[in-house]
N, C-alpha and C. Protein backbone atom coordinates (compact mmCIF):
# COMPACT_ATOMS: atom_id res chain seq x y z
N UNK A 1 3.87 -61.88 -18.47
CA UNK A 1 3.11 -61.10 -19.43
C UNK A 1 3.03 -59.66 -18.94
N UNK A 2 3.21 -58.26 -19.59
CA UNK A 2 2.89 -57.12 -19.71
C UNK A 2 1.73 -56.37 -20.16
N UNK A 3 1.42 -55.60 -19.47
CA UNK A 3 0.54 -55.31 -19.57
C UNK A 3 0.69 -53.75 -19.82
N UNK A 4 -0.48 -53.24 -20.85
CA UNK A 4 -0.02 -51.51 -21.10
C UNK A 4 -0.21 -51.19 -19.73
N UNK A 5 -0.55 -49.62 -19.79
CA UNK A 5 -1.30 -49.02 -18.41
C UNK A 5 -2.79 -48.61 -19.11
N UNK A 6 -3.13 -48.66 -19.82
CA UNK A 6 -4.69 -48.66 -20.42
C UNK A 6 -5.18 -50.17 -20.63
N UNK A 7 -4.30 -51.19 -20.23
CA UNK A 7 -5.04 -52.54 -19.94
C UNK A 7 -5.30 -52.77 -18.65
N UNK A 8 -4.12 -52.10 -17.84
CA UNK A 8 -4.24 -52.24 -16.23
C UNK A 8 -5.74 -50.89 -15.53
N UNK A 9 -5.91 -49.76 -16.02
CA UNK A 9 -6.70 -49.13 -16.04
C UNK A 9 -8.06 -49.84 -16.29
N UNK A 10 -8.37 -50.51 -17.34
CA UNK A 10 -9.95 -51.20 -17.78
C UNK A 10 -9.87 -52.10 -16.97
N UNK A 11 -8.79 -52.87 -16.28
CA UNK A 11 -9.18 -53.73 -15.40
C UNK A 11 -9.36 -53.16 -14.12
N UNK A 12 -8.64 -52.27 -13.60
CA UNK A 12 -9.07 -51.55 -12.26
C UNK A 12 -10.86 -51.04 -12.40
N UNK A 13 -11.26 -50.25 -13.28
CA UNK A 13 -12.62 -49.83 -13.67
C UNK A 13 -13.33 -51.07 -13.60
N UNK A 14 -13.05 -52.10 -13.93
CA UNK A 14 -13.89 -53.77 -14.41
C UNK A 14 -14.13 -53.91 -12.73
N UNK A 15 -12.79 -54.06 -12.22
CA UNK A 15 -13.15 -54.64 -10.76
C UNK A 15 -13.87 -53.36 -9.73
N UNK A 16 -14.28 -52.64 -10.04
CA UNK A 16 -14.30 -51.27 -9.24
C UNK A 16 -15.80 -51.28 -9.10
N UNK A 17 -16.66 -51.80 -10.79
CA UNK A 17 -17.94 -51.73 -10.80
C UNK A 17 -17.99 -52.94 -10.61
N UNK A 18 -17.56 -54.26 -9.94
CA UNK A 18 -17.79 -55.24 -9.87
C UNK A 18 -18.81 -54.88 -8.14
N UNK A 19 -19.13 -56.28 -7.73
CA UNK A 19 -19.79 -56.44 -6.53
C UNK A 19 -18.58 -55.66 -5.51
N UNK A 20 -19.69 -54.95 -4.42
CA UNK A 20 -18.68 -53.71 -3.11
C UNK A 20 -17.68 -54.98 -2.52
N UNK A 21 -16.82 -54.86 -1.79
CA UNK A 21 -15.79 -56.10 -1.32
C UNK A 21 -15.23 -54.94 -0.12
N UNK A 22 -15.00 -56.20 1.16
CA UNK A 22 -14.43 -56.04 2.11
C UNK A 22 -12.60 -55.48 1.50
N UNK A 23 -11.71 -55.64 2.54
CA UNK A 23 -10.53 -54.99 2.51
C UNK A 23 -9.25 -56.43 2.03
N UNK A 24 -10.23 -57.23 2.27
CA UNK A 24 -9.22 -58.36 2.12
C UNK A 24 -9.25 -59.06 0.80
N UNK A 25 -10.77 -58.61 0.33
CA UNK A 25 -11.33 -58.91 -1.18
C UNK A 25 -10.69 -58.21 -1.90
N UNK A 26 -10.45 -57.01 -1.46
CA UNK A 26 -10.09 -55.81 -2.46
C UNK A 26 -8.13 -56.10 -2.57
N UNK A 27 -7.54 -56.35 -1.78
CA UNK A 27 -6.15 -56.78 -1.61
C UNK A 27 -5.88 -57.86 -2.32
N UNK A 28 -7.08 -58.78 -2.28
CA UNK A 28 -6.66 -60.17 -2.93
C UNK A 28 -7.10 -59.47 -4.83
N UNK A 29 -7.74 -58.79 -5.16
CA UNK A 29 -8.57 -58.18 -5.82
C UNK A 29 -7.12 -57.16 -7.05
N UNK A 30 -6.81 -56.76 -6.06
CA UNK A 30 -5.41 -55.74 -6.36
C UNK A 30 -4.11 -56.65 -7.04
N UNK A 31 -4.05 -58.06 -5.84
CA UNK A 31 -3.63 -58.88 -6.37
C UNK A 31 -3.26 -59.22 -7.67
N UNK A 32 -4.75 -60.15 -7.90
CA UNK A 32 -5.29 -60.73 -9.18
C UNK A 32 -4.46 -59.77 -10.40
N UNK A 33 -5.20 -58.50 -9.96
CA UNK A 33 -5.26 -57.25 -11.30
C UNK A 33 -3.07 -57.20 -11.39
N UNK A 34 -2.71 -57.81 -10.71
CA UNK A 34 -1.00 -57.81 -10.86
C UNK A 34 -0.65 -56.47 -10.34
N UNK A 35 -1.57 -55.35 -9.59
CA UNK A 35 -0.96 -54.48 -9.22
C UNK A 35 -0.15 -54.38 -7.78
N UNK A 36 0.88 -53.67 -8.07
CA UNK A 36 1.65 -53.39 -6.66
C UNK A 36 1.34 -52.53 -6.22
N UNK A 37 0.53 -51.99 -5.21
CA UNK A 37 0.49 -51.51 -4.61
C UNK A 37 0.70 -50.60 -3.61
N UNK A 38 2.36 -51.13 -3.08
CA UNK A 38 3.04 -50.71 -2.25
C UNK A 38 3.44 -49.30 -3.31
N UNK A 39 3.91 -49.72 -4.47
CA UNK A 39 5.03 -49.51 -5.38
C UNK A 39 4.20 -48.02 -5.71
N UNK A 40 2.82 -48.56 -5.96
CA UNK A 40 1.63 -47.52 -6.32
C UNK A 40 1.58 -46.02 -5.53
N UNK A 41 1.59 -46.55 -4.11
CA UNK A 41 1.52 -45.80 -3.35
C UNK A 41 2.99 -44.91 -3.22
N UNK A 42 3.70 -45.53 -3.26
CA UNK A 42 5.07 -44.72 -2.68
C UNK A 42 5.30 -43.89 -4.37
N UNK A 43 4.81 -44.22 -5.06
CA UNK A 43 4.91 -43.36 -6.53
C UNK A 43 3.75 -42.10 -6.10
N UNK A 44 2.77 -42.06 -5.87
CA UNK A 44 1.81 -41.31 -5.56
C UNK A 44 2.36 -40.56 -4.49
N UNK A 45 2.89 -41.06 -3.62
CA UNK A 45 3.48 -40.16 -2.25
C UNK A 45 4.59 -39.11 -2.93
N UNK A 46 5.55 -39.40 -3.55
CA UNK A 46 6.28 -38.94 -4.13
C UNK A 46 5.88 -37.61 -5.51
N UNK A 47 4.65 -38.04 -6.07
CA UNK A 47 4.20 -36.81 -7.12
C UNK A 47 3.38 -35.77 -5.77
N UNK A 48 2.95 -36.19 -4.95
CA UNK A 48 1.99 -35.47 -3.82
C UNK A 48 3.27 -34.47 -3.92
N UNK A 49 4.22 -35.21 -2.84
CA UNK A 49 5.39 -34.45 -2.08
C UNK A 49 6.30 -33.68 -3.72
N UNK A 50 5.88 -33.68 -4.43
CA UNK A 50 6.68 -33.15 -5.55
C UNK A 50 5.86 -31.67 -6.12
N UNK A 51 4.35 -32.66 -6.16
CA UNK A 51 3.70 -31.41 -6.07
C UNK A 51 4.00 -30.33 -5.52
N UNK A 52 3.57 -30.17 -3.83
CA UNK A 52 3.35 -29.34 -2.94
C UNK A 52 5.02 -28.61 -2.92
N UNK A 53 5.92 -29.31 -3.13
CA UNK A 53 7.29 -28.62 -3.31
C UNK A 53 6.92 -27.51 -4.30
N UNK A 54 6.80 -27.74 -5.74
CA UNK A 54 6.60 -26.73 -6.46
C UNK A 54 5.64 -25.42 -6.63
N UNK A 55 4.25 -25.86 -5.65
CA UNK A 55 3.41 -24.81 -5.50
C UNK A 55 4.21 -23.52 -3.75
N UNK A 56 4.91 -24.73 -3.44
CA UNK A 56 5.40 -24.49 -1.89
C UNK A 56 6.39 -23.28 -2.95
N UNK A 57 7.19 -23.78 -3.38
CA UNK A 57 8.22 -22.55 -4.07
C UNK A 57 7.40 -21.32 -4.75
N UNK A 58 6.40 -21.56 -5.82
CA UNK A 58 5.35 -20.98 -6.55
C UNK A 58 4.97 -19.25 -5.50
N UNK A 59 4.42 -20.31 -4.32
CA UNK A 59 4.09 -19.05 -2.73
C UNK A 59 5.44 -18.48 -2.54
N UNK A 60 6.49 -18.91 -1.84
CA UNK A 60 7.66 -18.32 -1.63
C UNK A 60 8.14 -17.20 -2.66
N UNK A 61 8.24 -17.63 -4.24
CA UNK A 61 8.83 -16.86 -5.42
C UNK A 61 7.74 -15.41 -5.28
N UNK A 62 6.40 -15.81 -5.12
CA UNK A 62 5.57 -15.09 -5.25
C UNK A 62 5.97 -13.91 -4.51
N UNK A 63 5.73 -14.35 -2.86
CA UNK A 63 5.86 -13.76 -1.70
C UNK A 63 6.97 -12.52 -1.68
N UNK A 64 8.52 -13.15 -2.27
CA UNK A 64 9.77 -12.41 -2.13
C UNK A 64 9.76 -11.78 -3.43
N UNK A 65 8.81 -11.97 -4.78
CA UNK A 65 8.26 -10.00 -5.05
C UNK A 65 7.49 -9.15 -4.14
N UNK A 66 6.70 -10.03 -3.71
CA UNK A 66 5.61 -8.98 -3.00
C UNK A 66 6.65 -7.75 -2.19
N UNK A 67 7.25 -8.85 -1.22
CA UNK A 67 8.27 -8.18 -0.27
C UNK A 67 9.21 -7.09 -0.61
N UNK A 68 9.55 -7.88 -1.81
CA UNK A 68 10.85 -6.78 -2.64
C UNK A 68 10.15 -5.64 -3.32
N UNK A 69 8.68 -5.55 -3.74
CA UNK A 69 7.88 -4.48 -4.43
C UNK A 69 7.68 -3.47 -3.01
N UNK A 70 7.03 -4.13 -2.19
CA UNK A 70 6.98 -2.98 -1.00
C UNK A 70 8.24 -2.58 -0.56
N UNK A 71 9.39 -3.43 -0.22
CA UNK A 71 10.70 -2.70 0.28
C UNK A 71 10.75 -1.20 -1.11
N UNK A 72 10.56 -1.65 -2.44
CA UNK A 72 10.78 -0.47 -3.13
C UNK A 72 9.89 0.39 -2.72
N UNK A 73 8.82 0.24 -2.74
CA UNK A 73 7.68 1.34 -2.10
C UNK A 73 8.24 2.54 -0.71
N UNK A 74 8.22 1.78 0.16
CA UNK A 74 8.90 2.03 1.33
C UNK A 74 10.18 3.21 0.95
N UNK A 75 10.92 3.23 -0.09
CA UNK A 75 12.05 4.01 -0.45
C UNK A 75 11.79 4.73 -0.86
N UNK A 76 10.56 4.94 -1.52
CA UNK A 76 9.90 6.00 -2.84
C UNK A 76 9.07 6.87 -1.74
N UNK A 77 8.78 6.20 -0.75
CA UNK A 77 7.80 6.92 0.16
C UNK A 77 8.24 9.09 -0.39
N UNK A 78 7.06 9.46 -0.86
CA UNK A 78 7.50 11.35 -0.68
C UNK A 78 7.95 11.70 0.48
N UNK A 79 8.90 12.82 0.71
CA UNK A 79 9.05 13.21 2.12
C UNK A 79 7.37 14.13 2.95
N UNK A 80 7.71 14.20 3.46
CA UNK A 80 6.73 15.10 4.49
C UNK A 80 6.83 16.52 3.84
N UNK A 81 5.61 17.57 4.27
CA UNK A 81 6.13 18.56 3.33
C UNK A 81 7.03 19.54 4.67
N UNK A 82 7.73 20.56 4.36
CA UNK A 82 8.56 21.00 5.09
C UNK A 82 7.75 21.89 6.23
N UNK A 83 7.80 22.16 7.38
CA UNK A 83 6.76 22.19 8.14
C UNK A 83 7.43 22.55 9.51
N UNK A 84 7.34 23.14 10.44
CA UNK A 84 7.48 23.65 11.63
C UNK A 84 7.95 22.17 12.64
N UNK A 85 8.26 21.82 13.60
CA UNK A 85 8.02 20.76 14.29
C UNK A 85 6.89 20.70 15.02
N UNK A 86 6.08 21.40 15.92
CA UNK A 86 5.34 21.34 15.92
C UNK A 86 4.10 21.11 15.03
N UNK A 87 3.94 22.04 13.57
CA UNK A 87 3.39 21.38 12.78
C UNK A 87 3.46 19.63 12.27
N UNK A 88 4.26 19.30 12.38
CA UNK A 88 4.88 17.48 12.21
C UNK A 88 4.22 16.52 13.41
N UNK A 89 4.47 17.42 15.10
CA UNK A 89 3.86 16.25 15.71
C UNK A 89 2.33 16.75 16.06
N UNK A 90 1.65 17.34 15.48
CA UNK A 90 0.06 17.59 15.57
C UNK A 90 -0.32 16.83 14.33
N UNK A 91 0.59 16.93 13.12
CA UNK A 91 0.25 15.74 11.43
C UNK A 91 0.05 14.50 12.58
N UNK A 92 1.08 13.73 13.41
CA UNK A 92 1.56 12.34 13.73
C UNK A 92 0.80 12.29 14.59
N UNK A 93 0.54 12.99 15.39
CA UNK A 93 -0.72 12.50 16.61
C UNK A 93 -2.32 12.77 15.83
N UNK A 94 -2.44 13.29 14.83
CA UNK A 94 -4.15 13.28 14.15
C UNK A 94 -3.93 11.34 13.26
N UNK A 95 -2.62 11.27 13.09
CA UNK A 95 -2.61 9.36 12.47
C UNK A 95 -2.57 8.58 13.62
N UNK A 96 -1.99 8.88 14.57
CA UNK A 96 -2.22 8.08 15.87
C UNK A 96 -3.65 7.94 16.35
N UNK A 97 -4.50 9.28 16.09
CA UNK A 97 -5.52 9.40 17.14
C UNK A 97 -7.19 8.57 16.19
N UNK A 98 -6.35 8.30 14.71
CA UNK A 98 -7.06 7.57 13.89
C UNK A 98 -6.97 6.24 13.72
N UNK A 99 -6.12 5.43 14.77
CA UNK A 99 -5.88 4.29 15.27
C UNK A 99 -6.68 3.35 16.15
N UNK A 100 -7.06 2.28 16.08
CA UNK A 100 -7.98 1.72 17.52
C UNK A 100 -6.78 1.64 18.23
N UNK A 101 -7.42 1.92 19.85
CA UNK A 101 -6.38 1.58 20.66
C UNK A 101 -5.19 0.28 21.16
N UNK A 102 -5.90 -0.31 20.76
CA UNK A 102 -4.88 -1.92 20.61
C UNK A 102 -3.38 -1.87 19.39
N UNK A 103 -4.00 -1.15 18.38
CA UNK A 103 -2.54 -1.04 17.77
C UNK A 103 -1.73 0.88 17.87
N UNK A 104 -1.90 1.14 18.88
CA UNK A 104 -1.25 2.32 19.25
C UNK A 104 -0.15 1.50 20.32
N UNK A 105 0.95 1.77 19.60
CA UNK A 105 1.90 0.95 20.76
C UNK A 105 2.71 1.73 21.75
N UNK A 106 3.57 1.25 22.72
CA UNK A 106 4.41 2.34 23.60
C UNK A 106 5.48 2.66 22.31
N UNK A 107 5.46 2.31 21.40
CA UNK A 107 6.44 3.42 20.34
C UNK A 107 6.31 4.74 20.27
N UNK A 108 5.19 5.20 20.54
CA UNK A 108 4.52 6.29 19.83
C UNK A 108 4.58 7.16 20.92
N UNK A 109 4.89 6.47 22.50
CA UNK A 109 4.67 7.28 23.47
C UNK A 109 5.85 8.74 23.31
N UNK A 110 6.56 8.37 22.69
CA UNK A 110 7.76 9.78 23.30
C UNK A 110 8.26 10.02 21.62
N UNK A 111 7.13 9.81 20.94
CA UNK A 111 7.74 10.44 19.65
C UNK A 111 8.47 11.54 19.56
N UNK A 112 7.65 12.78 20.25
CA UNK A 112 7.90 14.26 20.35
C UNK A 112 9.45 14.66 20.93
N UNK A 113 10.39 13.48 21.35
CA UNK A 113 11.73 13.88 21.44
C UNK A 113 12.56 13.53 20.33
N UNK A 114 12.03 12.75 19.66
CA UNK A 114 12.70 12.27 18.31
C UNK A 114 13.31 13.98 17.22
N UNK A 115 13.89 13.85 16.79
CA UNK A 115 14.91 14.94 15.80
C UNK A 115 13.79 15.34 14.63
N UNK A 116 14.19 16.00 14.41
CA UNK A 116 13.15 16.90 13.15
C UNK A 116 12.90 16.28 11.97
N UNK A 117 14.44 15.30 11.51
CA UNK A 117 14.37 14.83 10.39
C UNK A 117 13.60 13.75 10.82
N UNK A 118 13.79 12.89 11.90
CA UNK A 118 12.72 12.03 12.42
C UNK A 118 11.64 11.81 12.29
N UNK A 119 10.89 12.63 12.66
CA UNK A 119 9.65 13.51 12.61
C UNK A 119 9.04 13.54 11.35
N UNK A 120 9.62 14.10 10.47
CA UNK A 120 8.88 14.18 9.05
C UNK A 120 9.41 13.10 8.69
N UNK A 121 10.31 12.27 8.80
CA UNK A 121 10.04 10.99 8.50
C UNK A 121 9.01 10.07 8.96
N UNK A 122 8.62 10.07 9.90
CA UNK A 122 7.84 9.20 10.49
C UNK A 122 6.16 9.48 9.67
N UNK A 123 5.74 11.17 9.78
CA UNK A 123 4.86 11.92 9.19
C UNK A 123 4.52 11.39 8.10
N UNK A 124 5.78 11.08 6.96
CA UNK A 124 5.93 10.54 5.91
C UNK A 124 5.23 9.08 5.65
N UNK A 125 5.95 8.26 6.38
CA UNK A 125 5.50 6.96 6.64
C UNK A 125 4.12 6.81 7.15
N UNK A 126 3.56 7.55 7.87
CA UNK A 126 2.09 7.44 8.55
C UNK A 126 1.23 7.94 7.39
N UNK A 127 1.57 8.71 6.78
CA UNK A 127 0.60 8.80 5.85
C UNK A 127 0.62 8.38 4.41
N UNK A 128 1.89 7.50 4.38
CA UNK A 128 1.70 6.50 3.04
C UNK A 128 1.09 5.45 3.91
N UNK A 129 1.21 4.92 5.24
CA UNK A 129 0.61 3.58 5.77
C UNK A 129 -0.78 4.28 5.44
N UNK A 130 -1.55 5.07 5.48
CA UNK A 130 -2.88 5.64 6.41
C UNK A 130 -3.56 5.73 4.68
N UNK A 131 -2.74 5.53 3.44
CA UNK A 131 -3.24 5.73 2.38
C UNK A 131 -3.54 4.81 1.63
N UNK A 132 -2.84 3.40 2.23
CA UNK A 132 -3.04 2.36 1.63
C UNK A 132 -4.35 1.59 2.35
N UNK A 133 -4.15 0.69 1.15
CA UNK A 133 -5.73 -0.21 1.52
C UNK A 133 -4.92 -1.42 1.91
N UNK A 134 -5.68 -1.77 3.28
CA UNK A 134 -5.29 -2.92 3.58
C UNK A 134 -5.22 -4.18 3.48
């Protein structure tokens, strides 16, 4: 005999509000009701793991705009405005000196030999980082 899944449902609910039952009641219980169990479970394991695949991609798809919107950002960055070199590394050391010391790294130590175009590049970059909200 067959059974819908809204006959197997009123009987799971029937036995559910029935008297509380140990693990062996409830197996023999599962039984009775003709359900498989095993079958139950490995179907359920399978929508879980099907789930989390699609929200898992959902984050990823998300993520590699995020990434690809800032790589465009990053390109658009304005240049620095045109400026002395010295004017450039007194701009780059007032963004350094607005740093806590933990993220001032040995990068920063020998900026001042870096090339001119360098320089206002970097200028550039420090103050689109120093403009954004984090």
């Amino acid at each position: 005999m067959t059974t819908t899944k809204s006959e197997q449902a009123a009987r799971v609910l029937a036995a559910l509000e029935a008297e509380p039952m140990d693990d062996e009641d409830g197996r023999a219980a599962v039984a009775e009701l003709g359900i498989d169990a095993k079958r139950l479970a490995a179907r359920l394991r399978s929508l879980v793991v099907e789930r989390d695949d699609i929200e898992r991609r959902a984050r990823y798809a998300a993520a590699a705009a995020d990434r690809h919107r800032e790589l465009a950002d990053l390109h658009t960055i304005p240049a620095a405005p045109k400026r002395s070199r010295a004017a450039h590394i007194a701009e780059i050391r007032s963004f350094i000196s607005k740093l806590p010391p933990e993220q001032v790294s040995m990068h920063f130590m020998k900026f001042e030999t870096a090339r001119d175009e360098d320089l206002a590049r970097l200028e550039a970059l420090a103050r689109y980082l120093s403009e954004r909200p984090l």
